[in-house]
C-alpha atoms as a PDB file:
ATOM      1  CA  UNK A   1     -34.402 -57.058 -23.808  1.00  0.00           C
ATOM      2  CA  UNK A   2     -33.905 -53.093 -23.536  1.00  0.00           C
ATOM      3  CA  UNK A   3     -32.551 -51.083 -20.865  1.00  0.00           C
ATOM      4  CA  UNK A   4     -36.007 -50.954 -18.835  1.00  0.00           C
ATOM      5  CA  UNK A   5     -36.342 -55.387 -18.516  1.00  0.00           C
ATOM      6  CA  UNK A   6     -39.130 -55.315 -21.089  1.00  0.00           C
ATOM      7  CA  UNK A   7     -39.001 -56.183 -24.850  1.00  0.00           C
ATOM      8  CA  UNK A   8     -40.518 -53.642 -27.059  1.00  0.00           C
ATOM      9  CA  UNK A   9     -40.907 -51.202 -23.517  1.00  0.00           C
ATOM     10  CA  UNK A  10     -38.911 -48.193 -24.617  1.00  0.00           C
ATOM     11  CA  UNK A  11     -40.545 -45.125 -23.871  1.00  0.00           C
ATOM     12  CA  UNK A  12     -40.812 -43.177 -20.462  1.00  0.00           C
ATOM     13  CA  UNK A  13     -43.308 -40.480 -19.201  1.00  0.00           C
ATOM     14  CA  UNK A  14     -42.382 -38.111 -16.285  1.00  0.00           C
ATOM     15  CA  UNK A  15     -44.684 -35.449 -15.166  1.00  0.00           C
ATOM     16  CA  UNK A  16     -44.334 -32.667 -12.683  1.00  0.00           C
ATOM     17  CA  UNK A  17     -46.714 -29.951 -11.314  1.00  0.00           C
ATOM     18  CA  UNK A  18     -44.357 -27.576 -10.176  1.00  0.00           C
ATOM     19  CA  UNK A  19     -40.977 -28.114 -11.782  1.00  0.00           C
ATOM     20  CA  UNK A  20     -39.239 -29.670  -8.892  1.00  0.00           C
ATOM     21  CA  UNK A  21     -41.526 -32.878  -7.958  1.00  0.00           C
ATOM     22  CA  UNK A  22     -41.245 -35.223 -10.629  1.00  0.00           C
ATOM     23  CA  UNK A  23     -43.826 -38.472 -11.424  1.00  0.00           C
ATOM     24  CA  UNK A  24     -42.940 -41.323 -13.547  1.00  0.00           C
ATOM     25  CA  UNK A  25     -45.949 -42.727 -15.000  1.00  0.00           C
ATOM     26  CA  UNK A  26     -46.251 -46.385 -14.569  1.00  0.00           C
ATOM     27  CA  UNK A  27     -47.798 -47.088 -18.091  1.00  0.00           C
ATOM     28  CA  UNK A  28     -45.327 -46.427 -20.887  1.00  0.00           C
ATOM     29  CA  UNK A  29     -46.246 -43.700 -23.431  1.00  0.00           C
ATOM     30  CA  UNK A  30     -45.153 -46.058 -26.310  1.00  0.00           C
ATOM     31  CA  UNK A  31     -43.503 -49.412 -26.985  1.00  0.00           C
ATOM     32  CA  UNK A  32     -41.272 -50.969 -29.614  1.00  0.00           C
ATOM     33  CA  UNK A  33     -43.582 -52.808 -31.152  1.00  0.00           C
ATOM     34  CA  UNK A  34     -44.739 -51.014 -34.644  1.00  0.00           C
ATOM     35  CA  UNK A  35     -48.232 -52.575 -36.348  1.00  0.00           C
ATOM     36  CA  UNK A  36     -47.697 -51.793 -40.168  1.00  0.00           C
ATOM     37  CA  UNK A  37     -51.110 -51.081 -42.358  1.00  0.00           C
ATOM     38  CA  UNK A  38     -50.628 -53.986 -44.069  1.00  0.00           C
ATOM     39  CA  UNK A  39     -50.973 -56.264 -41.064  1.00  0.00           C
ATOM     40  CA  UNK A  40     -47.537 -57.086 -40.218  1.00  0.00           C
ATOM     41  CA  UNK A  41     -45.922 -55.743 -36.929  1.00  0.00           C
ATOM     42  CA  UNK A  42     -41.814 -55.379 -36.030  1.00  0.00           C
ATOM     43  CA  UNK A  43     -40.258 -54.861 -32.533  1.00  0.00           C
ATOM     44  CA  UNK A  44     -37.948 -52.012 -32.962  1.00  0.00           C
ATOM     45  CA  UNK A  45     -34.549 -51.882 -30.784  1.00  0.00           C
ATOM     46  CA  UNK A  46     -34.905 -47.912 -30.292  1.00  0.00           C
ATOM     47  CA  UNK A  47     -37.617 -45.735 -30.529  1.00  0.00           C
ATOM     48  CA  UNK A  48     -36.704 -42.280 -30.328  1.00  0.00           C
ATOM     49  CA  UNK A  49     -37.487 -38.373 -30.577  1.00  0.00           C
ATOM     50  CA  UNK A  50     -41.086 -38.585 -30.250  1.00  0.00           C
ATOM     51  CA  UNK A  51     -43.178 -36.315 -31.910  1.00  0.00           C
ATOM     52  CA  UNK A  52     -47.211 -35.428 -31.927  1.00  0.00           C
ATOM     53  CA  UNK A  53     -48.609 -34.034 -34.954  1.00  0.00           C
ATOM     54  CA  UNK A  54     -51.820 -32.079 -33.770  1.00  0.00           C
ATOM     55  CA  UNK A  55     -54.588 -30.827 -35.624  1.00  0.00           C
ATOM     56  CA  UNK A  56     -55.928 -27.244 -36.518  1.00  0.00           C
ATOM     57  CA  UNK A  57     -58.199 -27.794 -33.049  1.00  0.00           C
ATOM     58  CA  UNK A  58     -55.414 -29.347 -31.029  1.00  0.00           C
ATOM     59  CA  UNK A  59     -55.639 -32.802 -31.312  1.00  0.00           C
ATOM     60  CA  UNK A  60     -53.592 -35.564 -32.195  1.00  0.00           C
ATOM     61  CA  UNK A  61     -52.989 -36.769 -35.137  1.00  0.00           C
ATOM     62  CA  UNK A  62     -50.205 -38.267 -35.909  1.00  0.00           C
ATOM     63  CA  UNK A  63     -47.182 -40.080 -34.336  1.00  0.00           C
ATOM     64  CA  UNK A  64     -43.920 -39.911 -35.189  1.00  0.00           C
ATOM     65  CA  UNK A  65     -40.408 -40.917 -33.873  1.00  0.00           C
ATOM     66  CA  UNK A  66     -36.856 -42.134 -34.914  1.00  0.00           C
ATOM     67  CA  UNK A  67     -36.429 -45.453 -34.921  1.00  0.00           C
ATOM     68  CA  UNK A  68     -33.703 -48.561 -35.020  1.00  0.00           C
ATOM     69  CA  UNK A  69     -35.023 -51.946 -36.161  1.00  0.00           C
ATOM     70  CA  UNK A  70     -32.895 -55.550 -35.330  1.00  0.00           C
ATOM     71  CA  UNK A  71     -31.608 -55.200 -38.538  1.00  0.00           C
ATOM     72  CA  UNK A  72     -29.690 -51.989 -37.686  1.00  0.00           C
ATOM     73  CA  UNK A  73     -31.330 -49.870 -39.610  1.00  0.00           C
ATOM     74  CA  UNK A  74     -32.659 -46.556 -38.677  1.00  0.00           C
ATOM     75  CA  UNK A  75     -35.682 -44.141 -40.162  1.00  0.00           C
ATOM     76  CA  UNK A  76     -38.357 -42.036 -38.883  1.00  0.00           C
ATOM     77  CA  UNK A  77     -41.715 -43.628 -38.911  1.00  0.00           C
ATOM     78  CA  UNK A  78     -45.378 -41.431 -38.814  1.00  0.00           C
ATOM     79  CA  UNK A  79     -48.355 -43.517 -37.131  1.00  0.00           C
ATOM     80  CA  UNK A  80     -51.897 -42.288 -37.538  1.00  0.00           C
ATOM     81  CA  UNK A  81     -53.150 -41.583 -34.011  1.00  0.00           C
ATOM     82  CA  UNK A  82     -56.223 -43.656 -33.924  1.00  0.00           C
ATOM     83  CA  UNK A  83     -59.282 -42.157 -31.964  1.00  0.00           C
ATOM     84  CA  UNK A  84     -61.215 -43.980 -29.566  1.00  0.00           C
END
């Protein structure tokens, strides 16, 4: 379990209109859970420094953040933002 209650829950969205007022979202921006391309999938224990990678029109690409596996080891990781 991680500091939120929920394994693999580990990232957090807040939002605010006018600096001040703030919004937590109430679906998490990302999880632990990492889904490799050759099928297999890992929980990591952190998941940090998020990143977006957007293309030349603005859109995302890729994904990218910091992360700590069980095994206590750490490394950046770059997901390919799947479209809809």
């Amino acid at each position: 379990m991680n500091r939120q209650g929920q394994k693999g829950v580990v990232g957090r969205h807040a939002f605010s209109r006018d600096s001040v007022s703030w919004t937590s979202s109430s679906t998490p921006p990302y999880s632990g859970l990492v889904k490799f391309a050759d099928g297999s999938s890992k929980v990591m224990s952190r998941r940090e420094r998020p990143q977006l990678v957007l293309s030349e029109t603005g859109q995302p690409r890729y994904f990218s953040s910091g992360v700590q596996d069980e095994a206590d080891h750490t490394y950046t990781l770059v997901m390919e933002v799947k479209r809809g």
